[in-house]
C-alpha atoms as a PDB file:
ATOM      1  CA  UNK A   1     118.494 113.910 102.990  1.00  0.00           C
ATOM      2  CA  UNK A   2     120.726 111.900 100.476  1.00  0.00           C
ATOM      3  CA  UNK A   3     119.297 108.315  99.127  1.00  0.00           C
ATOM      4  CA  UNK A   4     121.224 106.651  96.541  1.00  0.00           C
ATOM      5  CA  UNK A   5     119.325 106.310  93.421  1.00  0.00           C
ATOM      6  CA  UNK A   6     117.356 102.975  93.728  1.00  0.00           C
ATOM      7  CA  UNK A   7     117.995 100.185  91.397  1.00  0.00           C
ATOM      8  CA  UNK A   8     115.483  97.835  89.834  1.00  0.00           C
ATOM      9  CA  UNK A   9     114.945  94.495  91.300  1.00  0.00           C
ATOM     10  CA  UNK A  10     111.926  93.123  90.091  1.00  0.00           C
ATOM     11  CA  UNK A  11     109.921  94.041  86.770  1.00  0.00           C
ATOM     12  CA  UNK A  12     107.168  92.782  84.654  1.00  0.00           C
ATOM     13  CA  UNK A  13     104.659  92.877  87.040  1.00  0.00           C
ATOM     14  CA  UNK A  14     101.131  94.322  86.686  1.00  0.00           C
ATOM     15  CA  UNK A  15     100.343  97.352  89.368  1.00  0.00           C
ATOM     16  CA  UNK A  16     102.208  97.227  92.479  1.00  0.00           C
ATOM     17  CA  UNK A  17     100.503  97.707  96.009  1.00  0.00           C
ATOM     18  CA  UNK A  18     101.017  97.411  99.509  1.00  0.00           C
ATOM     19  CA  UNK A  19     104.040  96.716 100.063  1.00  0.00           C
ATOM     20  CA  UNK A  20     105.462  95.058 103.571  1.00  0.00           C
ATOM     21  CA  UNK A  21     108.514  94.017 104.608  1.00  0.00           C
ATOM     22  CA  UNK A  22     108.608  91.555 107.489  1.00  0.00           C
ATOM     23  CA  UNK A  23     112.022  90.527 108.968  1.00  0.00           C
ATOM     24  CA  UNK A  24     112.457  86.676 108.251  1.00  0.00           C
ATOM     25  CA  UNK A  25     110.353  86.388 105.157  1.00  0.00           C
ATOM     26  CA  UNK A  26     111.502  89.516 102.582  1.00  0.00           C
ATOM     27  CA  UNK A  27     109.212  91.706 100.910  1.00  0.00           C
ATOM     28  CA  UNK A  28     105.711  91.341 100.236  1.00  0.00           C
ATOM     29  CA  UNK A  29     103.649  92.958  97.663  1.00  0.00           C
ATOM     30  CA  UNK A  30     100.665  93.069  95.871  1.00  0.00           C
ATOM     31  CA  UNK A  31     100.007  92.981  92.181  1.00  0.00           C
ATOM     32  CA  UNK A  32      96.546  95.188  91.954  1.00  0.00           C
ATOM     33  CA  UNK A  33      95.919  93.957  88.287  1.00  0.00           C
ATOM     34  CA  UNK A  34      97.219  90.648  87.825  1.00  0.00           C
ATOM     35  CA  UNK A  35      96.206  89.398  90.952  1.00  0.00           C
ATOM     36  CA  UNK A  36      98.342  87.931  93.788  1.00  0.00           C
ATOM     37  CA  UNK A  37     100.855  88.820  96.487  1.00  0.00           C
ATOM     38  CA  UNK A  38     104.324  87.785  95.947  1.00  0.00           C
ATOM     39  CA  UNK A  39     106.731  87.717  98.457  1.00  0.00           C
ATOM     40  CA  UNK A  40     110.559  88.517  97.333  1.00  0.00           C
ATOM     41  CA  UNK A  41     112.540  87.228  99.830  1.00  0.00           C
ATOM     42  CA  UNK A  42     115.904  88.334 100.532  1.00  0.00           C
ATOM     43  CA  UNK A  43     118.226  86.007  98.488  1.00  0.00           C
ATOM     44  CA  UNK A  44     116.296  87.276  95.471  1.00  0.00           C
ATOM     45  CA  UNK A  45     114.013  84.392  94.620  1.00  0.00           C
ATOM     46  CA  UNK A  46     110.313  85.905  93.943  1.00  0.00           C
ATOM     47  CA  UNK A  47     106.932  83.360  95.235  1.00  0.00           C
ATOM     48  CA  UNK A  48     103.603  83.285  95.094  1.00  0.00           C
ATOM     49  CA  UNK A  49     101.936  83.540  98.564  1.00  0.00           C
ATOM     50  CA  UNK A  50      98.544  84.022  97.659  1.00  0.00           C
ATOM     51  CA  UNK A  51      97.163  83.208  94.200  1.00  0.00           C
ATOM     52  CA  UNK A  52      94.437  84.865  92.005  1.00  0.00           C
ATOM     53  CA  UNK A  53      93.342  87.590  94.380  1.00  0.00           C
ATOM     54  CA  UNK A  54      92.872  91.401  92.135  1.00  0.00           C
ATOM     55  CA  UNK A  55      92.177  94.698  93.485  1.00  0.00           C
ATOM     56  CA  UNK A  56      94.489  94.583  96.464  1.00  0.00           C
ATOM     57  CA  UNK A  57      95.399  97.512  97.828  1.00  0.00           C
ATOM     58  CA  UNK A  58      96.646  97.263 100.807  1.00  0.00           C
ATOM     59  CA  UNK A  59      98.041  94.426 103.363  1.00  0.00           C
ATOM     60  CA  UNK A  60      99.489  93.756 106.919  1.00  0.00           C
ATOM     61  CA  UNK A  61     100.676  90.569 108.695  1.00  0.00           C
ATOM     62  CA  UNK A  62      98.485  89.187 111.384  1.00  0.00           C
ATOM     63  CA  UNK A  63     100.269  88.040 114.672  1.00  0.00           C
ATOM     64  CA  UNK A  64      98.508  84.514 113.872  1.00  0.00           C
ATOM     65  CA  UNK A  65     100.785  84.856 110.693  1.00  0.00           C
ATOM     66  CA  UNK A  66      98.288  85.589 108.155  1.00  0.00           C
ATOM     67  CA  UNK A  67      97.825  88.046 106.253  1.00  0.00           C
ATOM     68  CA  UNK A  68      95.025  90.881 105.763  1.00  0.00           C
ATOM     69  CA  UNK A  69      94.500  92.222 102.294  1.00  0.00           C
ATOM     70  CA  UNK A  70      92.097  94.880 100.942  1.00  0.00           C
ATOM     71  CA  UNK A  71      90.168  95.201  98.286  1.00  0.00           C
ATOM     72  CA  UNK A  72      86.439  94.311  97.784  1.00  0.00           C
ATOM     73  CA  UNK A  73      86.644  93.746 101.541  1.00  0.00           C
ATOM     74  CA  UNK A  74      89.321  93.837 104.277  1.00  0.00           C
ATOM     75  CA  UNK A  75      89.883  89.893 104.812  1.00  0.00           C
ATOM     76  CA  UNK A  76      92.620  87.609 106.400  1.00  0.00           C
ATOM     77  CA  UNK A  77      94.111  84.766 104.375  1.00  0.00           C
ATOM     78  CA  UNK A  78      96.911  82.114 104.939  1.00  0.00           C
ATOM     79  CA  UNK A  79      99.649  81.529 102.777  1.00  0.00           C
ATOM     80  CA  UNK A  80      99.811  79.326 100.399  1.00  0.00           C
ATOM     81  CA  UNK A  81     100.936  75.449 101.912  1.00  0.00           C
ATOM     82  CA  UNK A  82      99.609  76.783 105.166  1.00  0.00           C
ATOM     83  CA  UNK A  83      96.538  74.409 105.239  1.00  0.00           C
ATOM     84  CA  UNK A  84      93.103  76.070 104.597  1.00  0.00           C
ATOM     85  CA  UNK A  85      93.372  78.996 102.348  1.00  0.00           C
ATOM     86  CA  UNK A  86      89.730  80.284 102.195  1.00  0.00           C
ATOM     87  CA  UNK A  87      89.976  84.005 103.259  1.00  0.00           C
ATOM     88  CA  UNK A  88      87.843  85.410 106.193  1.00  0.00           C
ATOM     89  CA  UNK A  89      85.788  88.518 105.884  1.00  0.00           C
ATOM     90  CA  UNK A  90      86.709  91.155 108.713  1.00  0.00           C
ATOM     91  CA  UNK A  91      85.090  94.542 106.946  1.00  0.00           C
ATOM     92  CA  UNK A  92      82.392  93.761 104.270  1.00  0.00           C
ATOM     93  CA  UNK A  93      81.756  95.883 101.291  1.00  0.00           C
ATOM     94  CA  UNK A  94      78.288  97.032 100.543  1.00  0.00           C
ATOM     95  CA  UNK A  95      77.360  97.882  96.893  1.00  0.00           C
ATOM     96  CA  UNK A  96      73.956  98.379  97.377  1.00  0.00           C
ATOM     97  CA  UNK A  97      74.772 101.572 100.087  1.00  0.00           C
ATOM     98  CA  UNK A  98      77.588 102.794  98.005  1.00  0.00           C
ATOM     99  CA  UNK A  99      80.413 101.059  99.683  1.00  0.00           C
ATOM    100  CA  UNK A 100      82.426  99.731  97.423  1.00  0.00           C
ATOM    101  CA  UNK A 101      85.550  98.236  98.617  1.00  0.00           C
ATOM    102  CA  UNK A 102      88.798  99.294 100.720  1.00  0.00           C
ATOM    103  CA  UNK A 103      91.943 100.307 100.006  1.00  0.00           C
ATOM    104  CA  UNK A 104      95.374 101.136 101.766  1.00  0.00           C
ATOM    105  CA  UNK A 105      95.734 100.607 105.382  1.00  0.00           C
ATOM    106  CA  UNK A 106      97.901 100.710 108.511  1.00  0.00           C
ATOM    107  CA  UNK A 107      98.184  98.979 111.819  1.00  0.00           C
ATOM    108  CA  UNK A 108      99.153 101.095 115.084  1.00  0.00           C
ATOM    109  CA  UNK A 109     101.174  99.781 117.941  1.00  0.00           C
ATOM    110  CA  UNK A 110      97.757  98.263 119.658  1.00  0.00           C
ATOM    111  CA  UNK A 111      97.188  96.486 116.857  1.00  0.00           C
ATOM    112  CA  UNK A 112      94.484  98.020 115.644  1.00  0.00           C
ATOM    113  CA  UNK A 113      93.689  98.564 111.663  1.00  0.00           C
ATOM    114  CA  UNK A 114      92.978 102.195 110.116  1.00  0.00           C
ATOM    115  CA  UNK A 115      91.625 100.850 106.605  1.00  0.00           C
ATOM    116  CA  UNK A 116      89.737 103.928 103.743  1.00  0.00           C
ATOM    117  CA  UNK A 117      86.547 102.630 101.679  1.00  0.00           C
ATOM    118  CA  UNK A 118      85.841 103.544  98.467  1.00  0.00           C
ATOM    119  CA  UNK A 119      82.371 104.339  97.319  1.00  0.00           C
ATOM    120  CA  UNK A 120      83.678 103.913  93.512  1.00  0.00           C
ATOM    121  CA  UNK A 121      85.880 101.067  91.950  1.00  0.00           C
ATOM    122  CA  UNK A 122      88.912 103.574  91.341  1.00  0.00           C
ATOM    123  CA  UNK A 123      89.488 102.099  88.132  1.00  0.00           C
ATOM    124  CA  UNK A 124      85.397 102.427  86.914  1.00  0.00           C
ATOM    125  CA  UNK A 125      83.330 105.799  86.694  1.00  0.00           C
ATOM    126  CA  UNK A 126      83.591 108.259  89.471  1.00  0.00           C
ATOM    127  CA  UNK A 127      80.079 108.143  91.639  1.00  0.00           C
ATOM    128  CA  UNK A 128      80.768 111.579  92.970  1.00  0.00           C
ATOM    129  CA  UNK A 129      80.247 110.144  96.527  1.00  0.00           C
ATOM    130  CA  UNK A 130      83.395 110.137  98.928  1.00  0.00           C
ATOM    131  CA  UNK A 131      84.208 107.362 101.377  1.00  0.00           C
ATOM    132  CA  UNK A 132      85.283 106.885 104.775  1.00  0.00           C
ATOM    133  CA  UNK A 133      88.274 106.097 107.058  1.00  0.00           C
ATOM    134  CA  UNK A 134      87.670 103.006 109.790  1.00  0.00           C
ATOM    135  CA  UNK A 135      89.117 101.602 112.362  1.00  0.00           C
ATOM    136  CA  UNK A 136      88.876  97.907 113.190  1.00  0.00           C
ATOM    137  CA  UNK A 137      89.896  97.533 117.009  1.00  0.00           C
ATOM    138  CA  UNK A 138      90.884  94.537 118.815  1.00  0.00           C
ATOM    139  CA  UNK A 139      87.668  93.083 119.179  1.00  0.00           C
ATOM    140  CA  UNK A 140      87.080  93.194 115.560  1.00  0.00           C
ATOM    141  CA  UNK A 141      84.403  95.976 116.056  1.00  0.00           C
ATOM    142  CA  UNK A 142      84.586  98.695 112.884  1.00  0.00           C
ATOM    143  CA  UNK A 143      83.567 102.030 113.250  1.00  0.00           C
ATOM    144  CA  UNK A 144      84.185 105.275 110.878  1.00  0.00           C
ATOM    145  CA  UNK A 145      86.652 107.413 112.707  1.00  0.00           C
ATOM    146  CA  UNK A 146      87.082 110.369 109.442  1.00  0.00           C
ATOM    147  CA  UNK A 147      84.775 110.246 106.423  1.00  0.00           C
ATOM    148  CA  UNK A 148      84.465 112.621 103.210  1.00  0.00           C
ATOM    149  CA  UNK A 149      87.755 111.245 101.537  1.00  0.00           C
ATOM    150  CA  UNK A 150      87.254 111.504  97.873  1.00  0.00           C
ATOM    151  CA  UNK A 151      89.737 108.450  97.136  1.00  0.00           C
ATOM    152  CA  UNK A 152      91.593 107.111 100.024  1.00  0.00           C
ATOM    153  CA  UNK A 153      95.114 105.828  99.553  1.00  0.00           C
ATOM    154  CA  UNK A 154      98.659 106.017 101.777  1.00  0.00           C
ATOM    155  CA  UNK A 155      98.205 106.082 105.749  1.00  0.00           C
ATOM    156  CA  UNK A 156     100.831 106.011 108.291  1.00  0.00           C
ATOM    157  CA  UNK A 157     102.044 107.407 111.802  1.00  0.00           C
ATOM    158  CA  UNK A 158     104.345 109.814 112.969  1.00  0.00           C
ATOM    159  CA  UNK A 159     107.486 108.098 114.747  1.00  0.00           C
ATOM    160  CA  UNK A 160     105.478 109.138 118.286  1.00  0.00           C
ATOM    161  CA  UNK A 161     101.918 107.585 116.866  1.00  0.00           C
ATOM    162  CA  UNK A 162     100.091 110.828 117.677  1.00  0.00           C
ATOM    163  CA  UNK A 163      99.563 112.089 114.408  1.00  0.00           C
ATOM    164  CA  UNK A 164      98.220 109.947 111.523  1.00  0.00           C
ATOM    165  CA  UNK A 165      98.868 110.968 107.808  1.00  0.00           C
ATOM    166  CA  UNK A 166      96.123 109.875 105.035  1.00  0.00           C
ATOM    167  CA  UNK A 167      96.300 110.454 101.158  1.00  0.00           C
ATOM    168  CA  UNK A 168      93.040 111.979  99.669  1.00  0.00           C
ATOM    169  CA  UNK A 169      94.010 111.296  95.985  1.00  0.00           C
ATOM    170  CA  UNK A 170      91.790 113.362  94.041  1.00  0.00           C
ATOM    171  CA  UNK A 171      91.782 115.957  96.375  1.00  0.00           C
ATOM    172  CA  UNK A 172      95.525 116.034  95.843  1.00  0.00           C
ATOM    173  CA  UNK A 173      96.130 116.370  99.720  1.00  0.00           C
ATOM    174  CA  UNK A 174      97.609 114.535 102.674  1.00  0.00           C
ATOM    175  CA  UNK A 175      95.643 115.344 105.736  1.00  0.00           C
ATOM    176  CA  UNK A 176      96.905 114.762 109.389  1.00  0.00           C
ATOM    177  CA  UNK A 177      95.225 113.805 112.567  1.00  0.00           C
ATOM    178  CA  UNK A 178      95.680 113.869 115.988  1.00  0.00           C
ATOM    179  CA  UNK A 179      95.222 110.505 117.471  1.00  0.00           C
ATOM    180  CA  UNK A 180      93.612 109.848 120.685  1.00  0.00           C
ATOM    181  CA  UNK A 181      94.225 107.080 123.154  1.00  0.00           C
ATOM    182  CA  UNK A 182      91.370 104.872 122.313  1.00  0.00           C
ATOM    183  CA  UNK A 183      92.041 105.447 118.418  1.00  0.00           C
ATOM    184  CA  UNK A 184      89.494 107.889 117.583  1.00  0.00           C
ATOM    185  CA  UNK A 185      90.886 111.125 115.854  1.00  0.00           C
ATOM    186  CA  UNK A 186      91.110 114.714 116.162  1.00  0.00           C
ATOM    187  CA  UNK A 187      89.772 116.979 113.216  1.00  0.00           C
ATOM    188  CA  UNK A 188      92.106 116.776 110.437  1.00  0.00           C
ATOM    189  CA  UNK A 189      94.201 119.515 108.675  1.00  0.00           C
ATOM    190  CA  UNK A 190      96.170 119.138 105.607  1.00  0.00           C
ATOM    191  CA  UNK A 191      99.597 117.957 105.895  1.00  0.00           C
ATOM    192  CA  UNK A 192     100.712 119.141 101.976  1.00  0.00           C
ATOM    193  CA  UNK A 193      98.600 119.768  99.175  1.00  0.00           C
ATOM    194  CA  UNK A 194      99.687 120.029  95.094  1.00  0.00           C
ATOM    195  CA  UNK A 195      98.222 121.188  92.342  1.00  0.00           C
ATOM    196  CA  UNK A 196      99.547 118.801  89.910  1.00  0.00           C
ATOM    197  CA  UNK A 197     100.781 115.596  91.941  1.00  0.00           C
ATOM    198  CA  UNK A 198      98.022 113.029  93.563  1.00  0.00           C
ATOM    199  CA  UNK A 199      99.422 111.224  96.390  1.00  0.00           C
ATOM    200  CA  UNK A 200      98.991 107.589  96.942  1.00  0.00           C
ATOM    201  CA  UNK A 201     101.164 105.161  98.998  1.00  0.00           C
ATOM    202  CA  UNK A 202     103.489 106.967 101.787  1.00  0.00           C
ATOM    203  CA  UNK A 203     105.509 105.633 104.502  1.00  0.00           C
ATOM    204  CA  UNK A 204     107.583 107.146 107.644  1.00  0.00           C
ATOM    205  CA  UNK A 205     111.420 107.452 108.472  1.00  0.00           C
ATOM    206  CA  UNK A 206     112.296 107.514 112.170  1.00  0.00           C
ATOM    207  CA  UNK A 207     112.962 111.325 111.730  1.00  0.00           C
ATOM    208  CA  UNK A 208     109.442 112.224 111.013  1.00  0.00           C
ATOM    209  CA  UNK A 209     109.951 112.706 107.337  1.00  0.00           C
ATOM    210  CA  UNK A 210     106.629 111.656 105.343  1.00  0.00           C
ATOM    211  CA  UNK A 211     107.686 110.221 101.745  1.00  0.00           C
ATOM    212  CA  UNK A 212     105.384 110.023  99.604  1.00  0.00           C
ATOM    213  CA  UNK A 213     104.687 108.164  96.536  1.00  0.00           C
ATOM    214  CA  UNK A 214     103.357 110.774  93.539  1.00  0.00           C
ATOM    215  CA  UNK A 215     101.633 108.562  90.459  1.00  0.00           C
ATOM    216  CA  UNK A 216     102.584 110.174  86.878  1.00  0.00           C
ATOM    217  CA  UNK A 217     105.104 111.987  88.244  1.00  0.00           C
ATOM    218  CA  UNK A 218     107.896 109.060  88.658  1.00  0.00           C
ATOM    219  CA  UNK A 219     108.888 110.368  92.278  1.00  0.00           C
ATOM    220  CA  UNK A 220     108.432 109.631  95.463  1.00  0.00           C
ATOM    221  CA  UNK A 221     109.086 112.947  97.341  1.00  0.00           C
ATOM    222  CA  UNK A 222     109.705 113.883 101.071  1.00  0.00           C
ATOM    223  CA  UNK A 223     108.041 116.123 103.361  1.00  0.00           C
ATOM    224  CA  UNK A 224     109.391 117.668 106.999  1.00  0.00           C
ATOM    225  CA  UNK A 225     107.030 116.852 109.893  1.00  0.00           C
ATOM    226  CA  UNK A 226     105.828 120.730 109.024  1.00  0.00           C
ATOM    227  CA  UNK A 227     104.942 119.897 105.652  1.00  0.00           C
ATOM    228  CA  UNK A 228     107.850 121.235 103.358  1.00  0.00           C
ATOM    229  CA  UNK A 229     109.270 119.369 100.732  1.00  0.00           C
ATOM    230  CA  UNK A 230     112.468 118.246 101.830  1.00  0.00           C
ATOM    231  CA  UNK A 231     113.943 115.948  98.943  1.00  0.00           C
ATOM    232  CA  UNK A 232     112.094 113.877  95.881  1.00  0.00           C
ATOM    233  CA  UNK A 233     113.672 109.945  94.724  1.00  0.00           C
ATOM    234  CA  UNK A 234     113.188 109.132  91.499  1.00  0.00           C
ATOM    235  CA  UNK A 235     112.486 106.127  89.182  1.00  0.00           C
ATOM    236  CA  UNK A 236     112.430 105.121  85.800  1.00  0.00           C
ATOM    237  CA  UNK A 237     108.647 104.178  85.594  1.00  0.00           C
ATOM    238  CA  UNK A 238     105.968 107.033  85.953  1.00  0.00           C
ATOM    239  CA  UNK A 239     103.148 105.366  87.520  1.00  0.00           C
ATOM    240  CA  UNK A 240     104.786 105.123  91.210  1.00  0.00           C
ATOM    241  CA  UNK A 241     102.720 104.035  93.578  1.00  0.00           C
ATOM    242  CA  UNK A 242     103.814 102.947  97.254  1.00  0.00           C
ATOM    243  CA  UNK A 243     106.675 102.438  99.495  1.00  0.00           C
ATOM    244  CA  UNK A 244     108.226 101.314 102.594  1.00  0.00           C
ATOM    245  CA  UNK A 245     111.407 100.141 103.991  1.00  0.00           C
ATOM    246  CA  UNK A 246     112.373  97.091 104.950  1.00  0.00           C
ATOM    247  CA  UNK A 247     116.418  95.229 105.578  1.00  0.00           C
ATOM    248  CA  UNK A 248     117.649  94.342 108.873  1.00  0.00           C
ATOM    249  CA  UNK A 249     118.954  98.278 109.393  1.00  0.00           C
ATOM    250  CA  UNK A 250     115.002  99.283 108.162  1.00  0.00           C
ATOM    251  CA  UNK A 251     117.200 101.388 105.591  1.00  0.00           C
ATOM    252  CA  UNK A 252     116.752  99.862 102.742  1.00  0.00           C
ATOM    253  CA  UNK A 253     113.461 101.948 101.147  1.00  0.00           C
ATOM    254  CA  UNK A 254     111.152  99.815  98.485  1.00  0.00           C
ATOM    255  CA  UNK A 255     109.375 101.860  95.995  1.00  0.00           C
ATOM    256  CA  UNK A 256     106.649 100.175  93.597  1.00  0.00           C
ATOM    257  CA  UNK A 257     105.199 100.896  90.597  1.00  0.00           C
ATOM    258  CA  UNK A 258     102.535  99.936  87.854  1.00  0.00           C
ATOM    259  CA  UNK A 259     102.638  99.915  84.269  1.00  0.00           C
ATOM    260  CA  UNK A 260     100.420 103.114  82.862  1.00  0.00           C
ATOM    261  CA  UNK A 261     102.305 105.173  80.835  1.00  0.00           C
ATOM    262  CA  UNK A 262     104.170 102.299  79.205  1.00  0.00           C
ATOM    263  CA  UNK A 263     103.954 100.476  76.319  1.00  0.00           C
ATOM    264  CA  UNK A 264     103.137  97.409  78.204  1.00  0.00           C
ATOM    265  CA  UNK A 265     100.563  95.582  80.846  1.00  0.00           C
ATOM    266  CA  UNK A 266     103.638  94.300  82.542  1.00  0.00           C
ATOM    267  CA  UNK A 267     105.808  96.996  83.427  1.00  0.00           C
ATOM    268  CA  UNK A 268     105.754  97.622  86.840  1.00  0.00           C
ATOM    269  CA  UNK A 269     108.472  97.633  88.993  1.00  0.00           C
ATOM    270  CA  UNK A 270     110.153  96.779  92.495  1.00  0.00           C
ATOM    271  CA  UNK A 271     112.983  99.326  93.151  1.00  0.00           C
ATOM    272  CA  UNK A 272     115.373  99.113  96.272  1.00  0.00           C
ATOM    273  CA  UNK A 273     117.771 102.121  97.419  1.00  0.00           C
ATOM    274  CA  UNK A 274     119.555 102.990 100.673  1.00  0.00           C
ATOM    275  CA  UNK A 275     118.172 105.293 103.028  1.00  0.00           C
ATOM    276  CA  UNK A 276     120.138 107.805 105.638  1.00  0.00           C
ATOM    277  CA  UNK A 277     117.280 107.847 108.205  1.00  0.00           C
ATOM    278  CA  UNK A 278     115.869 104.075 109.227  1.00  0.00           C
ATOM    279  CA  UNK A 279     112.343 104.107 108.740  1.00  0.00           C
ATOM    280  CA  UNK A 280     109.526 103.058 111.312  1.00  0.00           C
ATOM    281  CA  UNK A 281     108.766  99.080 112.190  1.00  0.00           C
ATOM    282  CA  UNK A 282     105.565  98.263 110.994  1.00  0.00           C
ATOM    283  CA  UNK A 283     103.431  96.205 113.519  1.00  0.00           C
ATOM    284  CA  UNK A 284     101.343  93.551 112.943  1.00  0.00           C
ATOM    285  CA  UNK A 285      97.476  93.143 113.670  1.00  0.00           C
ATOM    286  CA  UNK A 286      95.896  91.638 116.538  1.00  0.00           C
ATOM    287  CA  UNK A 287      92.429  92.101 115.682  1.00  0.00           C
ATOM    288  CA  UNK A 288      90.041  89.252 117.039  1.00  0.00           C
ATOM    289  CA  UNK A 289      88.115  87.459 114.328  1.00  0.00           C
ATOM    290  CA  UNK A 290      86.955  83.430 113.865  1.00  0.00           C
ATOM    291  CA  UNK A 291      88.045  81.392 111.544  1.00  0.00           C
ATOM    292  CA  UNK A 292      85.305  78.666 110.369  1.00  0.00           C
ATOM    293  CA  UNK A 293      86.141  75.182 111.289  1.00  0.00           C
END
């Protein structure tokens, strides 16, 4: 599967997360360490939508038009010059029971949210406790649909949304699960495993190929529906960390990056190449939740 080598768009960012593009805004993305999202919008100027805000891992769009980002808690925020920016809690993180925070996430085509928690800061001392995989459903109920993930990173759907791939970091596996109607899952099975790379962000083309981002390693790398390597991008930074596509066409594949491994707290990097295979459209949430007057 041929992809041009990407180019560098962006640099001098912190750690790069989450990344989302949404047709008629650009590309959003989250800066883990030096707080933020910024949105890079198709003519190339870069804004700040939401200010201050460390630790994200993971975001979406809401239909409403805001957005929800992980981190200490899975919460909804507007962007900035929108009117009220306070955020709104939808999953709450509890310390005290070993639930730290959240991470990486994905919306199916219902709407619904499939968000991992993290019963250790990933960047703080390991508790040797594992988290769990929920899913927030329209009503903005939660319930744990998959637990015992050691560190829970890249989710997404096959191009049928029957199967949904999750990245157990540490582990060094993606597993795969069979999705039910109401959202609940099947028991899972691993999708690809390694003995050297951890996988972290990962996103799917329209041909069932799973790419996924490999930290330390500098690649992103692809994987057949069956779970055989299939072709590896590369970039110039080592700490890779997420993906998706994005452009009118959905061919034009994003790949992030942080800065460990350089010489520098402001190293990482947006990278944009062209893609052969279109990847999926990402959907936005409709999860119910109230917004304080």
């Amino acid at each position: 599967m041929a992809i041009i080598r990407p180019e560098r768009i962006s640099t001098g960012h912190g750690v790069l997360e989450g990344p989302w593009w949404e047709p008629g805004l650009g590309l959003l993305v989250a800066d883990a360490t030096l707080g933020g999202v910024l949105l890079l919008r198709p003519d190339g100027v870069q804004v700040t939508v939401i200010a201050h805000r460390r630790g994200i891992g993971g975001l979406a769009l809401h239909e409403d038009g805001g957005i929800l980002v992980g981190g200490r808690n899975l919460a909804i925020k507007r962007l900035m010059g929108e009117g009220d920016d306070a955020s709104v809690v939808l999953l709450q993180n509890d310390p005290e029971n070993h639930l730290k925070g959240f991470n990486d996430f994905t919306v199916d085509t219902a709407g619904r949210v499939y968000i991992g928690s993290l019963a250790f800061i990933a960047t703080e001392a390991r508790s040797g406790r594992t988290g769990q995989l929920y899913l927030v459903d329209l009503d903005g109920r939660a319930r744990i649909v998959a637990d015992d993930i050691q560190l829970s990173n890249g989710l997404g759907f096959s191009p049928d949304g029957r199967t949904l791939y999750h990245a157990d970091s540490l582990r060094k596996v993606v597993y795969a699960y069979e999705v039910g109607a109401t959202g609940d899952l099947g028991p899972r099975r691993i999708f690809m495993s390694s003995t050297e790379a951890m996988p972290d962000g990962l996103a799917v083309d329209a041909g069932g190929t799973v790419w996924i981002a490999m930290p330390y390693s500098g690649q992103v790398v692809g994987y057949t529906p069956e779970g055989a390597p299939c072709g590896a991008i590369e970039i110039d930074e080592p700490m890779v960390t997420s993906l998706c596509f994005g452009g009118s066409d959905l061919k034009d594949l994003y790949i992030v990056s942080g800065s460990e491994g350089l010489k520098t707290d402001r190293g990482g990097s947006i990278y944009r190449g062209r893609a052969a295979v279109p990847g999926l459209p990402r959907h936005r949430a409709k999860i119910a939740y109230r917004r304080s007057s």
